[in-house]
Protein backbone atom coordinates (compact mmCIF):
# COMPACT_ATOMS: atom_id res chain seq x y z
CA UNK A 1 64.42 -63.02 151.01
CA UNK A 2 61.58 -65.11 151.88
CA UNK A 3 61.08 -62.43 155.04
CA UNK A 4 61.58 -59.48 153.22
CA UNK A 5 58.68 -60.57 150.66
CA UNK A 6 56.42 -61.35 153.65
CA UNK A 7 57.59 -58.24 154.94
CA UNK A 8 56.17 -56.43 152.24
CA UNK A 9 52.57 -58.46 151.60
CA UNK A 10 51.88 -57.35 155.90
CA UNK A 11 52.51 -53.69 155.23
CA UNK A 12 50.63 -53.89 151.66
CA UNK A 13 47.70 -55.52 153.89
CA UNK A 14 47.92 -52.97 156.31
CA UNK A 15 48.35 -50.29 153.63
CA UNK A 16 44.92 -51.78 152.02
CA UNK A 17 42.54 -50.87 154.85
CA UNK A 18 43.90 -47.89 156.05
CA UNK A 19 41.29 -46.40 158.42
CA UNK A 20 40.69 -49.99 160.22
CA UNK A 21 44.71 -50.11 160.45
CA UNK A 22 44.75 -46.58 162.10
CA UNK A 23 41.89 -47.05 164.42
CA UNK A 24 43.41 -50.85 165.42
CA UNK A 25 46.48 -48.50 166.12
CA UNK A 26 45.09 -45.86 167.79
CA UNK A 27 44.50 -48.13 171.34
CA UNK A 28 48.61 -48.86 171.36
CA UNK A 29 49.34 -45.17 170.63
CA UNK A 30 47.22 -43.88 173.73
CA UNK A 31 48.69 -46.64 175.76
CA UNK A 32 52.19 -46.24 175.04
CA UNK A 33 51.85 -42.22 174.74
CA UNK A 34 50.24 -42.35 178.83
CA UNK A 35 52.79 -44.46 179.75
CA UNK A 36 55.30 -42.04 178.62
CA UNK A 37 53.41 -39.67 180.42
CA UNK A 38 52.62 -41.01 183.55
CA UNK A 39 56.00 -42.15 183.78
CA UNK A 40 57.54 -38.76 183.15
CA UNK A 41 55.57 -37.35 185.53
CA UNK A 42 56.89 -39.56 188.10
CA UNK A 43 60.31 -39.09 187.27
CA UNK A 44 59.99 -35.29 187.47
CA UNK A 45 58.21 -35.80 190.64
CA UNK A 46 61.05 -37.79 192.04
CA UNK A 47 63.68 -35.25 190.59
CA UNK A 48 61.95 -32.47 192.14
CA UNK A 49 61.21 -34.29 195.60
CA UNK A 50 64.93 -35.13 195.97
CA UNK A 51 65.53 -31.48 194.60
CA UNK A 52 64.21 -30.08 197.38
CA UNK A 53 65.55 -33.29 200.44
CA UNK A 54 69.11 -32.10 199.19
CA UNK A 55 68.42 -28.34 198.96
CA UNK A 56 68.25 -28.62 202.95
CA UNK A 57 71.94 -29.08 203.62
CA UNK A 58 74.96 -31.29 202.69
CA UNK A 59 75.53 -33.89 205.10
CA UNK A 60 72.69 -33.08 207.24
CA UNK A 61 71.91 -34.89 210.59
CA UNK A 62 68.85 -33.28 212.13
CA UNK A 63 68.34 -33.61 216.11
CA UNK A 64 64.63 -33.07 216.73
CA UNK A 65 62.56 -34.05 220.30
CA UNK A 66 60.87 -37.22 220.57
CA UNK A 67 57.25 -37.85 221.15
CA UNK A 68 56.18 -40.01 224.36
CA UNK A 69 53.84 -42.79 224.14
CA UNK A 70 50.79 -42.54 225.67
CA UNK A 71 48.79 -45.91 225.48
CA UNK A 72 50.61 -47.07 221.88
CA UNK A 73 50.12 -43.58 220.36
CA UNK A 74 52.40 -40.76 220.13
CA UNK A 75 51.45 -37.66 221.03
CA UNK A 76 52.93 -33.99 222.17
CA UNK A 77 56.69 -33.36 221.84
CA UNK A 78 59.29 -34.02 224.56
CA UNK A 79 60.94 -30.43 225.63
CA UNK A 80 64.72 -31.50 226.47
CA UNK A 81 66.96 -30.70 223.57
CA UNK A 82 69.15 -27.75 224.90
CA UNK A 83 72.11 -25.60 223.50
CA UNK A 84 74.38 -27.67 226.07
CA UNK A 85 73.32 -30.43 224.04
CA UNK A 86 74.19 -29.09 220.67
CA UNK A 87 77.49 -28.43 222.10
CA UNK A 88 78.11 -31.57 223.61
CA UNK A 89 77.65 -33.06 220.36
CA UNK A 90 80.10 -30.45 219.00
CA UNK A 91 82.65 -31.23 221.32
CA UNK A 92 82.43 -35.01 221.86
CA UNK A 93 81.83 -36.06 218.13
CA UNK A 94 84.62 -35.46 215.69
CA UNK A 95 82.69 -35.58 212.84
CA UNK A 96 80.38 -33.02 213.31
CA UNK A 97 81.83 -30.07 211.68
CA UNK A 98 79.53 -27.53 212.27
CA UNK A 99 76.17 -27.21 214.51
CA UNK A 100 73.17 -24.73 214.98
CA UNK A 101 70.56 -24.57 217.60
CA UNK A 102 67.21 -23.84 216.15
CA UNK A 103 64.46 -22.48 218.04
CA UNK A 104 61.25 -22.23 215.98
CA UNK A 105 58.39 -20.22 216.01
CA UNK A 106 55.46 -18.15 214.39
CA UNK A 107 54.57 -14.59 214.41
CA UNK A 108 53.46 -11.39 213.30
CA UNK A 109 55.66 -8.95 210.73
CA UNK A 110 54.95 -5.57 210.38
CA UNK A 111 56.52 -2.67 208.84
CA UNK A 112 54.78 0.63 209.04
CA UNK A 113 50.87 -0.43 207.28
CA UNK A 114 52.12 -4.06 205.85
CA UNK A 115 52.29 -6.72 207.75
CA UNK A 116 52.16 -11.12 207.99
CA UNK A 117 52.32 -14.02 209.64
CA UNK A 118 55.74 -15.76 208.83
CA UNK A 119 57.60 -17.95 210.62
CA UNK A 120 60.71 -16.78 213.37
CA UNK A 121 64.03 -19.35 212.71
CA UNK A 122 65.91 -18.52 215.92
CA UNK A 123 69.47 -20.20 214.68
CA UNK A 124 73.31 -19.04 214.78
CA UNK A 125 75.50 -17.86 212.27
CA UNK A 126 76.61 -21.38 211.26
CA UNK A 127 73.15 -22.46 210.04
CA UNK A 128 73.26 -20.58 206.69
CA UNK A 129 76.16 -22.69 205.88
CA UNK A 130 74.61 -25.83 206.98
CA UNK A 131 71.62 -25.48 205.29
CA UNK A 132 72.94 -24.24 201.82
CA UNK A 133 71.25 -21.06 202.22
CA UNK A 134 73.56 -17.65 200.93
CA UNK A 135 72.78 -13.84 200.99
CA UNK A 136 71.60 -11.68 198.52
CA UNK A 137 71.60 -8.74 200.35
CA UNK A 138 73.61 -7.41 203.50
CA UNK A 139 74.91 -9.68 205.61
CA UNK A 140 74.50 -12.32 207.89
CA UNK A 141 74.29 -11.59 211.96
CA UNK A 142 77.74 -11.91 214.42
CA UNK A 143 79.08 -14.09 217.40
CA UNK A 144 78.86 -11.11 219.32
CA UNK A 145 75.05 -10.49 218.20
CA UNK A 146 74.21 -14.12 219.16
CA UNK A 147 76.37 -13.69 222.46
CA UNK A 148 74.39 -10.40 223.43
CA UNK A 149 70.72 -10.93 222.26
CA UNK A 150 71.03 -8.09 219.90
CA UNK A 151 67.52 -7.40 217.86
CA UNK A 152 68.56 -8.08 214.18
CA UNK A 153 67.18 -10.27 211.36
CA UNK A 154 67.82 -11.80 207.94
CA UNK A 155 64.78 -12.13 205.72
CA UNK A 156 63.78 -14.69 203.72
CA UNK A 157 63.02 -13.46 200.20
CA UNK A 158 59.76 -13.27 200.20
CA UNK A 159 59.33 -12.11 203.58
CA UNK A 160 61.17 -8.83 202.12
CA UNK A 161 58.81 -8.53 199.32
CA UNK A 162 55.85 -8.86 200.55
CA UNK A 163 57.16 -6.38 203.14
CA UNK A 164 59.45 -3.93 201.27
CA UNK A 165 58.53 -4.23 197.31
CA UNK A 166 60.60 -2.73 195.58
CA UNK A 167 62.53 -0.84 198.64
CA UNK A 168 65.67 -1.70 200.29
CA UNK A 169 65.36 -3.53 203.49
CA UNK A 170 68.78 -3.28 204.54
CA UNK A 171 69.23 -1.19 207.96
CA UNK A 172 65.21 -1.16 207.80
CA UNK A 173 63.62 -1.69 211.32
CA UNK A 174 60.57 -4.04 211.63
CA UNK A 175 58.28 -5.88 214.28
CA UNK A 176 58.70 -9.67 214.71
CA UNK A 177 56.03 -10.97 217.71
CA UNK A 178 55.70 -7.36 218.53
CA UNK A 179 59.53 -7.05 218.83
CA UNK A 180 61.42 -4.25 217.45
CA UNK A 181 64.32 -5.85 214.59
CA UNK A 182 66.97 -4.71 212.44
CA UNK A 183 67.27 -6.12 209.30
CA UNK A 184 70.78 -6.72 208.36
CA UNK A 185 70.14 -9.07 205.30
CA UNK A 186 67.96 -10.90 202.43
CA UNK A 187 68.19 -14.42 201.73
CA UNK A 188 69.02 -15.85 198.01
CA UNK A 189 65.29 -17.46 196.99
CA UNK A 190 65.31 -21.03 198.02
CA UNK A 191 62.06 -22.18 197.26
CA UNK A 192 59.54 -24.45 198.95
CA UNK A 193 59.86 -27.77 201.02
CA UNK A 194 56.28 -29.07 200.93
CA UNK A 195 54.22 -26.68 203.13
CA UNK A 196 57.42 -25.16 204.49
CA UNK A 197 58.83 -21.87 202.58
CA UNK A 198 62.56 -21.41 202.81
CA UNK A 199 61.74 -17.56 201.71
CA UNK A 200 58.74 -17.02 203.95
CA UNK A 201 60.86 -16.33 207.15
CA UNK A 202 62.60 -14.71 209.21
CA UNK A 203 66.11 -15.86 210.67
CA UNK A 204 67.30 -13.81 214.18
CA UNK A 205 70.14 -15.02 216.64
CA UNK A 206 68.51 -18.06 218.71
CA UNK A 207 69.50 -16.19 221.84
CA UNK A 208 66.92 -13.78 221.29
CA UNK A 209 64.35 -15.66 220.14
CA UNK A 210 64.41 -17.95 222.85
CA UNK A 211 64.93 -14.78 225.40
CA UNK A 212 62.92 -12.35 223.93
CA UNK A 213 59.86 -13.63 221.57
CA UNK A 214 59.73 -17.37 222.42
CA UNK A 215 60.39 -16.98 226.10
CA UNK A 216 61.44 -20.99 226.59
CA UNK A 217 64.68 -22.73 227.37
CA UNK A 218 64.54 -25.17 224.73
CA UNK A 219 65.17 -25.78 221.45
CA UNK A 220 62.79 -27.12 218.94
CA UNK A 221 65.95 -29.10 216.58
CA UNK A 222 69.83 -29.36 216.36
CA UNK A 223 71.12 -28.88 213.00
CA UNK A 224 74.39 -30.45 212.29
CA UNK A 225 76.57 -30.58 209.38
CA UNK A 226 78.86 -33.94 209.02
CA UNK A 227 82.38 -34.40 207.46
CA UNK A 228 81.96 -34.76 204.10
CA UNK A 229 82.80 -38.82 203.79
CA UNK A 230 81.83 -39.99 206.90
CA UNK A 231 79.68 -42.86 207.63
CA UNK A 232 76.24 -41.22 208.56
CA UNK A 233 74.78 -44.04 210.23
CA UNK A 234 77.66 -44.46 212.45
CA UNK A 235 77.89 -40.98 213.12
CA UNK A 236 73.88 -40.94 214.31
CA UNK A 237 74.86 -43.55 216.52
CA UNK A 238 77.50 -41.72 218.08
CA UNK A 239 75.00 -38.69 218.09
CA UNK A 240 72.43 -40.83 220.15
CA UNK A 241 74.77 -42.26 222.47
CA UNK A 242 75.85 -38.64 223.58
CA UNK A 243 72.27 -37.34 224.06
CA UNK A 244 71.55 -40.51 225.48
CA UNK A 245 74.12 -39.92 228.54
CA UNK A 246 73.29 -36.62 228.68
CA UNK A 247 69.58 -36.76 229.13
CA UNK A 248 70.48 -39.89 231.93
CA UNK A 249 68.24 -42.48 229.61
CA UNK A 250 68.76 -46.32 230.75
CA UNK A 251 68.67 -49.03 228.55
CA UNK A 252 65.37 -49.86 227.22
CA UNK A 253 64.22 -46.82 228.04
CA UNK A 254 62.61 -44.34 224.55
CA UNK A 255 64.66 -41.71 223.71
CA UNK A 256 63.70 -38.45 224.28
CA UNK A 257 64.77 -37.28 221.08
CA UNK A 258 64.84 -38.61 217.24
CA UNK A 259 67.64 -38.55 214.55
CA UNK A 260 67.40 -38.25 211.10
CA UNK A 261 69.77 -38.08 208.41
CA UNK A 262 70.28 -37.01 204.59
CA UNK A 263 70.33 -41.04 204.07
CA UNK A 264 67.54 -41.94 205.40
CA UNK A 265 65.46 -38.84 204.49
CA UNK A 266 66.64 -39.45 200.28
CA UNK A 267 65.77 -43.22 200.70
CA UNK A 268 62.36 -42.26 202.21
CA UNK A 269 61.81 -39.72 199.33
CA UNK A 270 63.02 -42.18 196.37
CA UNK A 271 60.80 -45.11 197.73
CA UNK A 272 57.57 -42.89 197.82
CA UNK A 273 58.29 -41.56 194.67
CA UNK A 274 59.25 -44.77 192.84
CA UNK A 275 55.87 -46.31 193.81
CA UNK A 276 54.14 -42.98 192.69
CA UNK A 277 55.78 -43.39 189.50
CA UNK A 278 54.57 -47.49 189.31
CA UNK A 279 51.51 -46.40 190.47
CA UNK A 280 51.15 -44.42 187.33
CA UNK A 281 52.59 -46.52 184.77
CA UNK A 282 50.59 -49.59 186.01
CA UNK A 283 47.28 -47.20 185.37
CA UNK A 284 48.59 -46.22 182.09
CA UNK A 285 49.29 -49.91 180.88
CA UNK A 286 46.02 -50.95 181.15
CA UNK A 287 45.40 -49.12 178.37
CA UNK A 288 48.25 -50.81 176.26
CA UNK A 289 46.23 -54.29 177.03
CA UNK A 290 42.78 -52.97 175.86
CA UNK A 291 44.91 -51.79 172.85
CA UNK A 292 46.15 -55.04 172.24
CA UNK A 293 42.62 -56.60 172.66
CA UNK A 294 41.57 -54.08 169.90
CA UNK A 295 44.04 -55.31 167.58
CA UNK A 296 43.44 -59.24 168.40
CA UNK A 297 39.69 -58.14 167.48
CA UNK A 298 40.85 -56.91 164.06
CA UNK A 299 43.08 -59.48 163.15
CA UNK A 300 40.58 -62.02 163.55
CA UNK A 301 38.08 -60.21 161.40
CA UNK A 302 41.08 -59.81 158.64
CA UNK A 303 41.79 -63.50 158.87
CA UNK A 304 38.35 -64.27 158.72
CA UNK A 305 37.75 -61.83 155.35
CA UNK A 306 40.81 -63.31 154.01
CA UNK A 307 40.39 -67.00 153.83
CA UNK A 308 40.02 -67.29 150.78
CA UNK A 309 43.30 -65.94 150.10
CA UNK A 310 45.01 -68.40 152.69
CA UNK A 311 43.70 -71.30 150.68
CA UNK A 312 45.01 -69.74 147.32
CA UNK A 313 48.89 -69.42 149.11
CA UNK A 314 48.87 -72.59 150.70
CA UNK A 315 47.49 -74.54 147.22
CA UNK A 316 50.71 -72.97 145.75
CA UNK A 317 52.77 -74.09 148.29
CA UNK A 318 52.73 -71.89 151.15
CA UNK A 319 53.65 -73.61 154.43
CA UNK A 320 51.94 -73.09 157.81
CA UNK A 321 54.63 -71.18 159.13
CA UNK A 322 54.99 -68.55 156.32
CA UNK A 323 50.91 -68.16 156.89
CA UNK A 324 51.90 -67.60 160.91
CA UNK A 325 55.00 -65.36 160.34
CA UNK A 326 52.84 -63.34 157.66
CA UNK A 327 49.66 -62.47 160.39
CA UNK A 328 51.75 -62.05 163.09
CA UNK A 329 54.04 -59.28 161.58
CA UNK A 330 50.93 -57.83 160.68
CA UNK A 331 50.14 -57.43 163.98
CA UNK A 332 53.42 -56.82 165.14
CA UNK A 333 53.64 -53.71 162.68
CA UNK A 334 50.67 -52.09 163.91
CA UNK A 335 51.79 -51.97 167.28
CA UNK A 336 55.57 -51.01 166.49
CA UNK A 337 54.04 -48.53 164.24
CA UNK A 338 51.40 -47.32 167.55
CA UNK A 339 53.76 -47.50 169.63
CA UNK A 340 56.37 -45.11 168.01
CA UNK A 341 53.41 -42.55 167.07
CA UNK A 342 52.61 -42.70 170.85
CA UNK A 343 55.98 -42.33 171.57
CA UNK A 344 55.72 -38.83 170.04
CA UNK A 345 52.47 -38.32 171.69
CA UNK A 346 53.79 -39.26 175.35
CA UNK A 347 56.90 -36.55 175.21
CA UNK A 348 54.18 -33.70 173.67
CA UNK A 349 52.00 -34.28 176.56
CA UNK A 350 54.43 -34.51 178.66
CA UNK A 351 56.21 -30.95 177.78
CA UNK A 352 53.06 -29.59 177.61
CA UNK A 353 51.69 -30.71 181.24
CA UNK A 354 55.57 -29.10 182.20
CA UNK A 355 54.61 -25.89 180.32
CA UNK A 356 50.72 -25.45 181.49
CA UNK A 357 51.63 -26.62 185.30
CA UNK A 358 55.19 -25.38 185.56
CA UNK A 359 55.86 -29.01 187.19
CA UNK A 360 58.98 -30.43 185.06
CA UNK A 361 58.13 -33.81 183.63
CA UNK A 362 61.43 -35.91 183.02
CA UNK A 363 61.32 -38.37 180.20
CA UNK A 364 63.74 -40.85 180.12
CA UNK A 365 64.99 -43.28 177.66
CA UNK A 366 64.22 -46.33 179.97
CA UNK A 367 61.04 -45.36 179.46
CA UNK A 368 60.26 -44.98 176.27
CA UNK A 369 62.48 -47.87 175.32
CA UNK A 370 60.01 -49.97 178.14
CA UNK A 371 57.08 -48.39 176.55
CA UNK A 372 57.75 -49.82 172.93
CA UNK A 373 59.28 -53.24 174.02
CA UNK A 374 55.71 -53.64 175.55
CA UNK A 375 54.04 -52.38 172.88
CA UNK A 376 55.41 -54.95 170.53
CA UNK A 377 54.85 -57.45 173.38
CA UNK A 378 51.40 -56.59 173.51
CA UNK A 379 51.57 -57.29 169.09
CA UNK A 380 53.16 -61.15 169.83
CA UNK A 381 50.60 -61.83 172.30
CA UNK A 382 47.56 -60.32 171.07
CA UNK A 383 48.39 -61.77 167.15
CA UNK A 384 49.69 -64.71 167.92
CA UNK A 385 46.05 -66.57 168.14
CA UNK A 386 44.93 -64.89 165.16
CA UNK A 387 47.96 -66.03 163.53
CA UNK A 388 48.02 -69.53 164.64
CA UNK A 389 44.06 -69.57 163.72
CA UNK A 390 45.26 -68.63 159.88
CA UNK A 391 47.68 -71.04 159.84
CA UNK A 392 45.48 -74.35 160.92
CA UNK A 393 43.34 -73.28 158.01
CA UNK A 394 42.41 -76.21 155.92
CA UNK A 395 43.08 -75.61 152.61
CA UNK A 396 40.59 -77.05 150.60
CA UNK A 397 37.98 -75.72 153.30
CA UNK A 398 39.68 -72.28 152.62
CA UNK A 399 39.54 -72.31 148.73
CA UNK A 400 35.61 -72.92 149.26
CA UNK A 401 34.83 -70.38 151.59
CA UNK A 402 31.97 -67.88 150.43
């Protein structure tokens, strides 16, 4: 009962100077409400970065050249990745499922008075699969069309857009690197993998790229798709040791090539991300502490106001404690009470940031359940002095206090 009744004399204290209450409030409401928001954005950054790591393929092992050392620094690319070697790895590796050679490039579309620069995926039939991408219109090129060099291409989405509009592409004949191409198909929109545009390309049989617009015998990455429980790291290392004989390296030698998986790529993404996101919730608490110093101001001007009334409860038999326990819920309640009016605050920035920028800020209950628990934190610590302070008051000295 006893806590109940004390209960009630904090929130009729609070209730008694209103504005001072709000404004003592108002520093834990910002802090918790940035915190939110900070911390949503990170976790919508993260969702979004690992979004677009997995939108590049399923068990994905990427085979790209190396980069040889030239006094400590790296520099240039090494050209020795072949189609032999994407078939050796084929053959020789059980897990691989499925493999592409990719031979990249840049170049100049144009279809009658439009035209771009987009970039020219030289790949084989496989890579759609490999890469999650589908069709959305006609069809994807042949063996036989990768066997003979023929001239056709599959268009990323906005590739056909910007070059068609509203008109069907399909059977359509276009110039790629001054080339003549067919257009046998239209990617399904992808989206964007940081600078890179999965629909602002091009994708024609690697045969012909490499013969006809590229003119080299090399390719610029493997792409390989894994069984679906095997042990990537394993796998990479039976990926390496196969290039490794094939390219005659000796031990201790660099390789002339680098290996990356869908492992190593996701961990990369969530580690950047996570510190983004700590990054931004550190920033934000700062403001939860200068909150908290806010309300330790207050509370010592309230305890200072009210010593009177200290002296008056403990002449009637009010103990030290229930003097402590009294201030400090005081203090406590503003910054529960800030923290769950931030806590609305936080979520309506951060669906409106989502709305203005079109970026998708995640909130999560971890956060907003961290958010509060510091809040009140911030209460304890910042009112426990003022608190402790009203409780050593003498009482005689407080009953004859002007």
């Amino acid at each position: 009962m006893l806590f109940w009744t004390t209960l009630k004399v904090a929130l009729r204290s609070l209730l008694a100077n209103k504005l001072r209450s709000i404004l003592s409030m108002l520093g834990i409401i910002i802090g918790v409400g940035a915190v939110i928001a900070m911390l949503a954005v990170g976790a919508g950054a993260q969702k979004q970065v690992l979004d677009h790591v997995t939108a590049l393929g399923s068990n994905l092992i990427m085979v790209m050249p190396g980069q040889p050392r030239s006094g400590g620094v790296r520099g240039g690319s090494y050209q020795t990745l072949t189609v032999e070697d994407a078939q050796a790895i084929l053959a020789e590796v059980p897990e691989v499922e499925k493999a592409s050679p990719v031979a990249r490039g840049n170049g100049q579309f144009k279809y009658y008075n439009k035209n771009k620069e987009s970039s020219i995926m030289g790949v084989t039939l496989t890579y759609l699969g490999i890469r999650n991408f589908s069709i959305e219109q006609g069809r994807n090129f042949t063996v036989s069309e990768v066997e003979q060099r023929v001239k056709v291409a599959v268009l990323g989405a906005d590739t056909a857009e910007e070059l068609f509009g509203e008109d069907d592409p399909i059977g359509e004949q276009i110039k790629i690197a001054g080339v003549t191409f067919k257009v046998v198909g239209v990617l399904k929109a992808k989206g964007t993998q940081g600078p890179f545009s999965f629909d602002d390309q091009a994708l024609v049989p690697y045969t012909t790229a490499m013969d006809r617009i590229l003119g080299t015998d090399y390719l610029s990455e493997i792409d390989l798709e894994i069984a679906e429980d095997s042990d990537q790291e394993a796998v990479q290392a039976a990926i390496e040791d196969v290039l490794r004989k094939r390219h005659a390296i000796r031990a201790g030698q660099d390789d002339d090539f680098h290996v990356r998986n869908m492992a190593e790529m996701v961990e990369t993404a969530t580690s950047v991300t996570r510190t983004f996101s700590l990054l931004l919730g550190s920033v934000a608490a700062i403001s939860l502490v200068v909150g908290g110093i806010g309300i330790m101001n207050i509370m010592l001007v309230t305890v200072t106001e009210r010593t009177r009334e200290i002296g008056i409860r403990k002449a009637i038999g009010a103990k030290d404690r229930d003097i402590l326990v009294q201030f400090l819920l005081e203090s406590i309640l503003m910054s529960a009470l800030g923290g769950v009016v931030g806590v609305g605050a936080g979520v309506s920035v951060a669906q409106v940031s989502s709305l203005v920028s079109g970026f998708t800020a995640v909130v999560e209950p971890v956060s907003v359940a961290l958010a509060l628990s510091f809040a009140v934190c911030v209460g304890v610590f910042f009112g426990f002095y003022p608190a402790r302070r009203a409780a050593a008051l003498d009482p005689i000295e407080a009953l004859s206090y002007e």
